[in-house]
N, C-alpha and C. Protein backbone atom coordinates (compact mmCIF):
# COMPACT_ATOMS: atom_id res chain seq x y z
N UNK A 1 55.75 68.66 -18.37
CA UNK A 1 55.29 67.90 -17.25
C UNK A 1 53.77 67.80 -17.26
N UNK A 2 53.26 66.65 -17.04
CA UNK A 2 51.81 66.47 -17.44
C UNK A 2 51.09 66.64 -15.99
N UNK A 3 50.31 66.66 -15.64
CA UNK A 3 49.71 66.34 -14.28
C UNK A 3 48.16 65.83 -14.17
N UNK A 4 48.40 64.98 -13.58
CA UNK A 4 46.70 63.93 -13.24
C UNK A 4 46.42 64.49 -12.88
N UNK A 5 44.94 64.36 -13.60
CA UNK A 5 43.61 65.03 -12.99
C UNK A 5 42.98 64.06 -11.91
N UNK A 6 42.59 64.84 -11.33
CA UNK A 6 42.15 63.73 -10.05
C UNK A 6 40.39 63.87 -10.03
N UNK A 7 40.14 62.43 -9.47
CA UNK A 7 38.98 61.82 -9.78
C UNK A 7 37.63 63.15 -9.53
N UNK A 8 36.71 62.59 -9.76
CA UNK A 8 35.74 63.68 -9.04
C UNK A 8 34.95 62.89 -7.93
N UNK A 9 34.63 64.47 -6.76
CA UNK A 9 34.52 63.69 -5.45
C UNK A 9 33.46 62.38 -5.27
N UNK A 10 32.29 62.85 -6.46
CA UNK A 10 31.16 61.95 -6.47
C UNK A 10 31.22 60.03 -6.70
N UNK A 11 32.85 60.19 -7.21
CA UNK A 11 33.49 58.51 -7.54
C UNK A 11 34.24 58.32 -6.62
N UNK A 12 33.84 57.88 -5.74
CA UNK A 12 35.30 56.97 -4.76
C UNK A 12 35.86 55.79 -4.97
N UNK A 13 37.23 55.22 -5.03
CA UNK A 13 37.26 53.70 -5.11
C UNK A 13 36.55 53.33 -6.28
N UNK A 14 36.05 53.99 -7.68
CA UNK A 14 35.92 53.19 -9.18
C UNK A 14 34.21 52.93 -8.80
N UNK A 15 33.53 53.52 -7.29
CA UNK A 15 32.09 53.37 -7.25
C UNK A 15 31.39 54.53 -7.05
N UNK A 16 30.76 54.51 -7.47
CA UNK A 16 29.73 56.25 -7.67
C UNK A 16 28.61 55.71 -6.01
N UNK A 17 28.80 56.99 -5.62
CA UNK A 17 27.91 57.01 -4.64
C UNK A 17 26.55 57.69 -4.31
N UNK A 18 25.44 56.92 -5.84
CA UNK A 18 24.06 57.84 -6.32
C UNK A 18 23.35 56.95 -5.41
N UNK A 19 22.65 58.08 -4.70
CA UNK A 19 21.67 57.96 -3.98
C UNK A 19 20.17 58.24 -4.76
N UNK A 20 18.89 57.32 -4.59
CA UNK A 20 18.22 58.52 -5.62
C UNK A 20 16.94 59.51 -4.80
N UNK A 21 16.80 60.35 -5.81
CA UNK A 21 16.35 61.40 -5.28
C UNK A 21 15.51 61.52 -4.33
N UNK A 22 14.78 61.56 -3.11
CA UNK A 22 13.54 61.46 -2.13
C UNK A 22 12.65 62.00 -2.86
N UNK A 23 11.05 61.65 -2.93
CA UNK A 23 10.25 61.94 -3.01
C UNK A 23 9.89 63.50 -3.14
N UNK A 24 9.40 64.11 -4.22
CA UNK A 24 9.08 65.52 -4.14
C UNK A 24 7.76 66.14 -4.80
N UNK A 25 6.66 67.06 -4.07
CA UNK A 25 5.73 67.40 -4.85
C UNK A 25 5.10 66.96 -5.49
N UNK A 26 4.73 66.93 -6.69
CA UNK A 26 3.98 66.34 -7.45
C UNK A 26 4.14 64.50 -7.74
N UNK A 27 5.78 64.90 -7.57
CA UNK A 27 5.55 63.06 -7.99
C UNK A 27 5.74 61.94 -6.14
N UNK A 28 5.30 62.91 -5.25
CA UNK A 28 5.75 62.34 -4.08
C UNK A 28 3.51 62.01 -3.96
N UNK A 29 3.09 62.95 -4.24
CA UNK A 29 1.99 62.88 -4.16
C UNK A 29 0.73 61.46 -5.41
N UNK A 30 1.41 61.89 -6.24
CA UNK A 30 1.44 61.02 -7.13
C UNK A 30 2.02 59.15 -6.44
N UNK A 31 2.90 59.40 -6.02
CA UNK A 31 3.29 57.80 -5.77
C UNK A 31 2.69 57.18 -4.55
N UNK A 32 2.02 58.51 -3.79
CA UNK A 32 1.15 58.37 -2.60
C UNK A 32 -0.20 57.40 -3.02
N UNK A 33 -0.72 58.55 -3.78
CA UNK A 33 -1.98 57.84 -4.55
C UNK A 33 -2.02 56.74 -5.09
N UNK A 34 -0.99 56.37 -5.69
CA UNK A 34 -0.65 54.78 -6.17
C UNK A 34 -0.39 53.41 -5.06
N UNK A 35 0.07 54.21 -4.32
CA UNK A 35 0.90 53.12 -2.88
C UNK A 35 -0.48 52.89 -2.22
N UNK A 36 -1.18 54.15 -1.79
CA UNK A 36 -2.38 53.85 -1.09
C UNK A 36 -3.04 52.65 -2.02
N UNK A 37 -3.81 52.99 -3.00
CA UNK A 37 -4.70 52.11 -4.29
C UNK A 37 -4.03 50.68 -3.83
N UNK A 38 -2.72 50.37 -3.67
CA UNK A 38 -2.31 48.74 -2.96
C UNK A 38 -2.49 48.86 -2.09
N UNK A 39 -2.79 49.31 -1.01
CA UNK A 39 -2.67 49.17 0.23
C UNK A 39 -4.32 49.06 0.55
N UNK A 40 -4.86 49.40 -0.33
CA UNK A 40 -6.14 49.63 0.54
C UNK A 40 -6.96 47.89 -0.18
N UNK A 41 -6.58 47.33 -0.39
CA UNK A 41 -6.15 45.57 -0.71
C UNK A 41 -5.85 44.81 0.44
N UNK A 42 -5.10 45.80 1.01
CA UNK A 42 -4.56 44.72 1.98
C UNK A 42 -5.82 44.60 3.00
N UNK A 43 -5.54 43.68 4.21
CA UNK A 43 -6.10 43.56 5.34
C UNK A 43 -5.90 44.66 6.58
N UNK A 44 -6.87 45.56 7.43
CA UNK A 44 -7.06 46.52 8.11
C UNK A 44 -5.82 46.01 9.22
N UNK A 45 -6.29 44.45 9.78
CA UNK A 45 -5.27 43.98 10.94
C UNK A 45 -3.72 44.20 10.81
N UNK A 46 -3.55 43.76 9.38
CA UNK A 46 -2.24 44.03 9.47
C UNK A 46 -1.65 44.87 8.58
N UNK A 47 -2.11 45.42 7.97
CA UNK A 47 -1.70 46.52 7.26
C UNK A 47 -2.56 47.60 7.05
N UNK A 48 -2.58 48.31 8.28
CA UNK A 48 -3.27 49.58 8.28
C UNK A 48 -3.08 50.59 7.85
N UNK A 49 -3.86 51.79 7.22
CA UNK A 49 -3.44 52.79 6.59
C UNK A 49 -3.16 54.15 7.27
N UNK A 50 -1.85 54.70 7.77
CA UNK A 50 -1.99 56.05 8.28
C UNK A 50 -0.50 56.27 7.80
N UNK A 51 -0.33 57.54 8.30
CA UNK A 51 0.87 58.42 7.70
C UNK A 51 2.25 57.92 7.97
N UNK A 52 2.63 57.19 9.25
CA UNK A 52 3.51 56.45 9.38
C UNK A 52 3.87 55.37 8.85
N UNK A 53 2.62 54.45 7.89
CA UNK A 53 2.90 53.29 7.19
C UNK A 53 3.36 53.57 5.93
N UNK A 54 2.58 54.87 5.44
CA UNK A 54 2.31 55.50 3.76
C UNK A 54 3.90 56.21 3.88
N UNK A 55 4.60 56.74 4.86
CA UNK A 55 6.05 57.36 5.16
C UNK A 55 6.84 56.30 4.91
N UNK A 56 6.50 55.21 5.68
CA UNK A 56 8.03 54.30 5.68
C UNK A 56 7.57 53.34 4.54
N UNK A 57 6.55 53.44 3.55
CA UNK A 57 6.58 52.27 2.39
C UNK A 57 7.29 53.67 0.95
N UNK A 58 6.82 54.23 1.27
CA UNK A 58 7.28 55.42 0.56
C UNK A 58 8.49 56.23 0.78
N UNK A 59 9.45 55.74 1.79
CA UNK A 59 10.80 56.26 2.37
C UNK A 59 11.32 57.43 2.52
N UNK A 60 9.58 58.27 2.65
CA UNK A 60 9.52 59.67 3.21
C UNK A 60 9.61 59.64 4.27
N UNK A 61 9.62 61.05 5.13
CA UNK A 61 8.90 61.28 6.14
C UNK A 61 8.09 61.72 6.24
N UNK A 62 7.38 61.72 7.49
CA UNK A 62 5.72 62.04 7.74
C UNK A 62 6.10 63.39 7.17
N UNK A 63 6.46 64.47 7.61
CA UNK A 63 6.50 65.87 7.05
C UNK A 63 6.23 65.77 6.01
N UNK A 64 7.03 65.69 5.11
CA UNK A 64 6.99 66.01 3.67
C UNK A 64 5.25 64.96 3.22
N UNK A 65 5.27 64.11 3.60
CA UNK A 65 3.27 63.59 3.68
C UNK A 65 2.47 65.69 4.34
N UNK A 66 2.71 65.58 5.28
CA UNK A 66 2.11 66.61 6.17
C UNK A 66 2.44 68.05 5.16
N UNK A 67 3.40 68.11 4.59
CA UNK A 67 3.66 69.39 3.86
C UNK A 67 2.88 69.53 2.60
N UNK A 68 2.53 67.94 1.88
CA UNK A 68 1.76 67.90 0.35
C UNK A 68 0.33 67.76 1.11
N UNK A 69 -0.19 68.13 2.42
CA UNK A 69 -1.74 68.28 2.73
C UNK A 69 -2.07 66.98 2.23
N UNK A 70 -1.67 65.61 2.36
CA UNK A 70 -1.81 64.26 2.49
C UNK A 70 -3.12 63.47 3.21
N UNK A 71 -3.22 64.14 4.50
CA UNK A 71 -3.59 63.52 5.66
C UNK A 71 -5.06 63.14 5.38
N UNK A 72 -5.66 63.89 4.74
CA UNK A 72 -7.00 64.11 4.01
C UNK A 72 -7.16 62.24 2.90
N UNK A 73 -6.80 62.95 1.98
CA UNK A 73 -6.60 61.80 1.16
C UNK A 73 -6.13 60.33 1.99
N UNK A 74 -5.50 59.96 2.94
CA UNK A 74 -4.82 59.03 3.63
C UNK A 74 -6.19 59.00 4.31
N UNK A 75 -6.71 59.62 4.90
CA UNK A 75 -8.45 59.46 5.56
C UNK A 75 -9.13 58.71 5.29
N UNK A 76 -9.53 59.20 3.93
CA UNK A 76 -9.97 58.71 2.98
C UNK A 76 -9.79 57.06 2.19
N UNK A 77 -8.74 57.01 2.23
CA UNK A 77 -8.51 55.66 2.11
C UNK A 77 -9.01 53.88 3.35
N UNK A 78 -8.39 55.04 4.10
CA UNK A 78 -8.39 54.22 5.83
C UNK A 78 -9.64 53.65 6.02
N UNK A 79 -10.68 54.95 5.37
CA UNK A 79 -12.25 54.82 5.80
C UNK A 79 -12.60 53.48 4.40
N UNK A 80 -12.05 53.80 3.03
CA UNK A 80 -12.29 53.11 2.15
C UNK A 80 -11.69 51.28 2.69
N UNK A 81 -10.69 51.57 3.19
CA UNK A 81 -10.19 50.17 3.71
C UNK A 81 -10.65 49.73 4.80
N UNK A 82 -11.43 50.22 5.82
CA UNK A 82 -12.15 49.98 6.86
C UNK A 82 -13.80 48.87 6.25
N UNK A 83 -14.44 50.01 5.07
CA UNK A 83 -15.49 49.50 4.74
C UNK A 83 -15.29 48.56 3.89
N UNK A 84 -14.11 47.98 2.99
CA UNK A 84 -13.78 47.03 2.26
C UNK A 84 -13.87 45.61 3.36
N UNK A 85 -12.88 45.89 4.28
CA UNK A 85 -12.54 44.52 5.63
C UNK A 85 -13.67 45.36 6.60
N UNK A 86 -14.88 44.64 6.42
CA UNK A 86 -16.13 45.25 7.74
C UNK A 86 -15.43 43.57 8.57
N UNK A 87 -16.49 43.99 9.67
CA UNK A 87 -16.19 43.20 11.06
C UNK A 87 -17.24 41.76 10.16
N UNK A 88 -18.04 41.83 9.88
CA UNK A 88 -19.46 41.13 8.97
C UNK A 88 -18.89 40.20 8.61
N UNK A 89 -18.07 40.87 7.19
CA UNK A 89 -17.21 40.11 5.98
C UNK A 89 -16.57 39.44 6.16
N UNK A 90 -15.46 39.68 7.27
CA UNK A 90 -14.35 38.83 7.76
C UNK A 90 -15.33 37.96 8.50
N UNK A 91 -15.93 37.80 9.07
CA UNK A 91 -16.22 36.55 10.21
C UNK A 91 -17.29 35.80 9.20
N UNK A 92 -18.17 36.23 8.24
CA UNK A 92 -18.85 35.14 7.48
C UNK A 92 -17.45 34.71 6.72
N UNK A 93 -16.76 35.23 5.97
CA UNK A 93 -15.63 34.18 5.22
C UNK A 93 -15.16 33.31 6.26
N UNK A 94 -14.72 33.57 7.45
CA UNK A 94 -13.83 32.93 8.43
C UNK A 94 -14.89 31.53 9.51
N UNK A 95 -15.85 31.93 9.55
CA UNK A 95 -16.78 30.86 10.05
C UNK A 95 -17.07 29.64 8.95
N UNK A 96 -16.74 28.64 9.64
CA UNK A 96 -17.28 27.49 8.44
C UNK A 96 -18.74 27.39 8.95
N UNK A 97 -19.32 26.50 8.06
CA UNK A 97 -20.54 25.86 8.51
C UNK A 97 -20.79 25.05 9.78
N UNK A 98 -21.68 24.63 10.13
CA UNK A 98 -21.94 24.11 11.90
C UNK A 98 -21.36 22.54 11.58
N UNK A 99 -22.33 22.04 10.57
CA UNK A 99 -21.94 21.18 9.73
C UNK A 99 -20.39 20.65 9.59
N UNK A 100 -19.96 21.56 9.42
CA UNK A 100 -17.93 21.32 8.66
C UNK A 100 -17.61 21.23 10.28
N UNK A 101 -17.69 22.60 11.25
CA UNK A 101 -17.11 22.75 12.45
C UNK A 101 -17.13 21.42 13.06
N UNK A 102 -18.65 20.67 12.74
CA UNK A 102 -18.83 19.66 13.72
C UNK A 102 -17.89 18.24 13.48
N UNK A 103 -17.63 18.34 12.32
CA UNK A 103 -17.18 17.18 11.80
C UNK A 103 -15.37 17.30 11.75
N UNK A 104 -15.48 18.33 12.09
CA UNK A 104 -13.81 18.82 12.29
C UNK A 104 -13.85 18.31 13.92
N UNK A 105 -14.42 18.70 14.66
CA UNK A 105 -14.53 18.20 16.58
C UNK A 105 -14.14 17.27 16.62
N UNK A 106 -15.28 16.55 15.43
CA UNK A 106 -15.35 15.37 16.14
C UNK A 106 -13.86 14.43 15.65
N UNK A 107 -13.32 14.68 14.33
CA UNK A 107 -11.83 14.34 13.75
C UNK A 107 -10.90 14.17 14.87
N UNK A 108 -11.18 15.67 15.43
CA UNK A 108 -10.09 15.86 16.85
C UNK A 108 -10.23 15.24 17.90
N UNK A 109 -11.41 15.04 18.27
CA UNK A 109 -11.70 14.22 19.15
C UNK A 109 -11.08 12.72 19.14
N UNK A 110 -11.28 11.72 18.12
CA UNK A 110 -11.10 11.06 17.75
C UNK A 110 -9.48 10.99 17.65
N UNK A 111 -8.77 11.94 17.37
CA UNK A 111 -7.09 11.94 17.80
C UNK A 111 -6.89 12.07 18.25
N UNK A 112 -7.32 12.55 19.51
CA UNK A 112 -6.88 12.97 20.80
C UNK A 112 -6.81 11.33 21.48
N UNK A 113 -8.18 10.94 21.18
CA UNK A 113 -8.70 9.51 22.02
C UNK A 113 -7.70 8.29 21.54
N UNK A 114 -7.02 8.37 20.45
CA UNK A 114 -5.86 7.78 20.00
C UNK A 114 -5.14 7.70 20.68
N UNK A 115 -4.64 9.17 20.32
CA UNK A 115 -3.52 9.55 21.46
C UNK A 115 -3.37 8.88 22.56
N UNK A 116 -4.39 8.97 23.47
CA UNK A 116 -4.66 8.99 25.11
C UNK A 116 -4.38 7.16 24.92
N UNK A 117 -5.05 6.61 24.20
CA UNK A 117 -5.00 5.02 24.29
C UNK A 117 -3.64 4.30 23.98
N UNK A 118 -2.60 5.00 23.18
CA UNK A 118 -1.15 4.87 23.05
C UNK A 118 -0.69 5.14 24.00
N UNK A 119 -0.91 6.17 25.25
CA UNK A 119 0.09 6.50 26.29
C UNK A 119 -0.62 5.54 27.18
N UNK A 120 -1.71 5.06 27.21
CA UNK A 120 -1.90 4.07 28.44
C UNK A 120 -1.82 2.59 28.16
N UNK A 121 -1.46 2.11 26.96
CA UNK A 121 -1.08 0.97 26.88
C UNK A 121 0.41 1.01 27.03
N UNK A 122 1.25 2.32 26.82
CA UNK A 122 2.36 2.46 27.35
C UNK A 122 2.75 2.33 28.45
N UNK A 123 1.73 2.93 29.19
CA UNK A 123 1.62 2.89 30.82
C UNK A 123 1.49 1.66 31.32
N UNK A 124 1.05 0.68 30.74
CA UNK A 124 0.52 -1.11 31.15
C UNK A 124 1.86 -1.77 31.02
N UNK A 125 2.81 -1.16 30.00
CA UNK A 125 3.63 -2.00 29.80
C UNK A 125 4.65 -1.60 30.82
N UNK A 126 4.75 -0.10 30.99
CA UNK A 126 5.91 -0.28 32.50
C UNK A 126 5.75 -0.47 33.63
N UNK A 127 3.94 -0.65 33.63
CA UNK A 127 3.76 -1.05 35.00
C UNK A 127 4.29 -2.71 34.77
N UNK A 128 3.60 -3.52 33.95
CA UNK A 128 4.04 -5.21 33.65
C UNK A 128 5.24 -5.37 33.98
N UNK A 129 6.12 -4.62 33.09
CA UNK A 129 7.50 -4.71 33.22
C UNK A 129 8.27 -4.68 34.72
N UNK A 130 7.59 -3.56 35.33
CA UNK A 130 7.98 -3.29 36.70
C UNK A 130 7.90 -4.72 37.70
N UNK A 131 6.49 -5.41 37.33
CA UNK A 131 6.08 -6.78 38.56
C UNK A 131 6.99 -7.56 38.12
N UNK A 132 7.27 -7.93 36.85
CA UNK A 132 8.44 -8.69 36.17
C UNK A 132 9.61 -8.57 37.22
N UNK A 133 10.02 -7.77 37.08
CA UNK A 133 11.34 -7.33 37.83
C UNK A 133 11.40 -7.07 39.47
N UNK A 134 10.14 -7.28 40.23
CA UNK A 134 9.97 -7.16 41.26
C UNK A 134 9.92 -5.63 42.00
N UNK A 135 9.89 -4.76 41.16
CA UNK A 135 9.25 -3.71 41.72
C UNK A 135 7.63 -3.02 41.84
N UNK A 136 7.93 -2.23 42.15
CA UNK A 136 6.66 -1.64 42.95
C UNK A 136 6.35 -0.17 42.01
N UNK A 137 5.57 -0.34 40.90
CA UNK A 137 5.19 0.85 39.89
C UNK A 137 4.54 1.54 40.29
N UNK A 138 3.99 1.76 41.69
CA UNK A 138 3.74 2.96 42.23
C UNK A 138 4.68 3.79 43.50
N UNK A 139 5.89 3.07 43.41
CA UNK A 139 6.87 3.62 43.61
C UNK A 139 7.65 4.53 42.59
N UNK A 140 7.29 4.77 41.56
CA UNK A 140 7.96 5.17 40.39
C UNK A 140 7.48 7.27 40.68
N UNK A 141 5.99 6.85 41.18
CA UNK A 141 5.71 8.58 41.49
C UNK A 141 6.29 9.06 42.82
N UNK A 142 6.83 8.03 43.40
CA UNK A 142 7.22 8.62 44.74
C UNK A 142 8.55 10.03 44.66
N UNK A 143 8.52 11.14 45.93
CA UNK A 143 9.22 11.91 45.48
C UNK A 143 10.61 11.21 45.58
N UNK A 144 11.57 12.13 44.89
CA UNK A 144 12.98 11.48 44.89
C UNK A 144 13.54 12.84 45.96
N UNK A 145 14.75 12.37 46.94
CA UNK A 145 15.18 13.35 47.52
C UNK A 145 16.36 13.76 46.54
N UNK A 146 16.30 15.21 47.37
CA UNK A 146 17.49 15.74 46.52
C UNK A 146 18.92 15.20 46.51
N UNK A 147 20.14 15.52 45.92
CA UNK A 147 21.24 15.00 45.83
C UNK A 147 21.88 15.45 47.34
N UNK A 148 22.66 14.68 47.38
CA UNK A 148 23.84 15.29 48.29
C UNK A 148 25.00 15.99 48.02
N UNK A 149 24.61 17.14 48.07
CA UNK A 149 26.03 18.51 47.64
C UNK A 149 26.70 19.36 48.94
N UNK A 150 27.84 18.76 48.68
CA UNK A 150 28.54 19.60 49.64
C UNK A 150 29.13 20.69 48.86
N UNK A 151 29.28 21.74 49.40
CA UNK A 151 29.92 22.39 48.61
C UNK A 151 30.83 23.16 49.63
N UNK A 152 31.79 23.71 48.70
CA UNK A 152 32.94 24.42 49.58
C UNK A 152 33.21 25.66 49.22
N UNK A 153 33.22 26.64 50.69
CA UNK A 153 32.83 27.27 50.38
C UNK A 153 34.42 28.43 50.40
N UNK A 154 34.58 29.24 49.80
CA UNK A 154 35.86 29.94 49.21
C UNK A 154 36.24 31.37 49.88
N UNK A 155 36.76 31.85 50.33
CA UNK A 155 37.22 33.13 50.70
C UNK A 155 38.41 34.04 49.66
N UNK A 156 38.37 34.79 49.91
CA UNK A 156 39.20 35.52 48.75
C UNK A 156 40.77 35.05 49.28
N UNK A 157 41.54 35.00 48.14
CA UNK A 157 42.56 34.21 48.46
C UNK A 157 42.92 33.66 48.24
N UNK A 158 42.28 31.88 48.03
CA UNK A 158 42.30 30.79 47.81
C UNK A 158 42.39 30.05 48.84
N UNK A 159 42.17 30.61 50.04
CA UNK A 159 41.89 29.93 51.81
C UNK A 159 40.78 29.44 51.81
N UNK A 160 40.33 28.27 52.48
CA UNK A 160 38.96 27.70 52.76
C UNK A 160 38.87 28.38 54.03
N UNK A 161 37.51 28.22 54.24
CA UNK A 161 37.23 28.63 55.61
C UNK A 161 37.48 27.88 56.66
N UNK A 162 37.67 28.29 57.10
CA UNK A 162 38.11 27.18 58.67
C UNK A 162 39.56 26.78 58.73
N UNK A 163 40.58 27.12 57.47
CA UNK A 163 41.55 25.93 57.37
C UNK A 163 42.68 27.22 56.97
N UNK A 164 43.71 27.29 57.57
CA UNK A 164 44.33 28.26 57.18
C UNK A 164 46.15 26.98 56.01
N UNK A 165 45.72 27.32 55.04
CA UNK A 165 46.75 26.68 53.92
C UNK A 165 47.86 27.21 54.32
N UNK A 166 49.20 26.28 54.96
CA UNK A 166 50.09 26.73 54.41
C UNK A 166 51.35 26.12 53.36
């Protein structure tokens, strides 16, 4: 009589269930130093550097950061990525010239004033339209009253009030 060997627990269902290893020591520290080096690239606004960002890009937790004496080095960076994006740098790249700004205004300006001259020749035509037809186009802003709703009103049951169903 032969007897099956039965699977091992680590295969369920013909699929292995490898997780891989978390971050440890030397090479958790190591991938720190690397992750930071990109990060400190990025922009301060939106990708800032502290132990909770360097944890969840690195799919540690803060501890194990806090246990390899991290916090130092992560400092260090923050300050390096602070003085990379100064307040200076960003607003001379981000300011155009007075020159460009002005000539951008005035673009907008100029579409806006479009704009405005399409909705009031629009406006000419439903007023025209209106004398055509014998109305009164400044009757058109007048308020409108509300509807007339009666409504009825229900008691538990299915009895109206006032009215006894039989």
């Amino acid at each position: 009589m032969k007897m099956n060997k039965s699977k091992s627990k680590s295969k369920r269902n013909g699929r292995s269930h490898h997780r891989p290893r978390p971050l440890r020591g030397e090479t958790l520290v190591n991938a720190a130093h690397a992750e930071l080096a990109r990060m400190v690239k990025l922009s301060p606004k939106t990708d800032r550097i502290n132990v909770l960002r360097l944890a969840q890009r690195l799919k540690v937790t803060r501890q194990s950061l806090y246990n390899n004496d991290l916090q130092a080095v992560i400092a260090e960076y923050a300050e390096l990525q602070r003085r990379n994006f100064g307040a200076e740098v960003e607003a001379s790249v981000l300011r155009r010239p007075l020159e460009a700004r002005i000539q951008a205004l005035e673009k907008e300006n100029e579409d806006l004033r479009r704009k405005l001259d399409g909705w009031i020749e629009r406006w000419v035509t439903v007023e025209y339209n209106a004398r055509l037809l014998g109305k009164d186009a400044d009757k058109l802003f007048a308020p409108i009253q509300p509807p007339q709703r009666k409504t009825l009103a229900f008691t538990k049951g299915g009895k109206a009030r006032g009215r006894d169903r039989r």
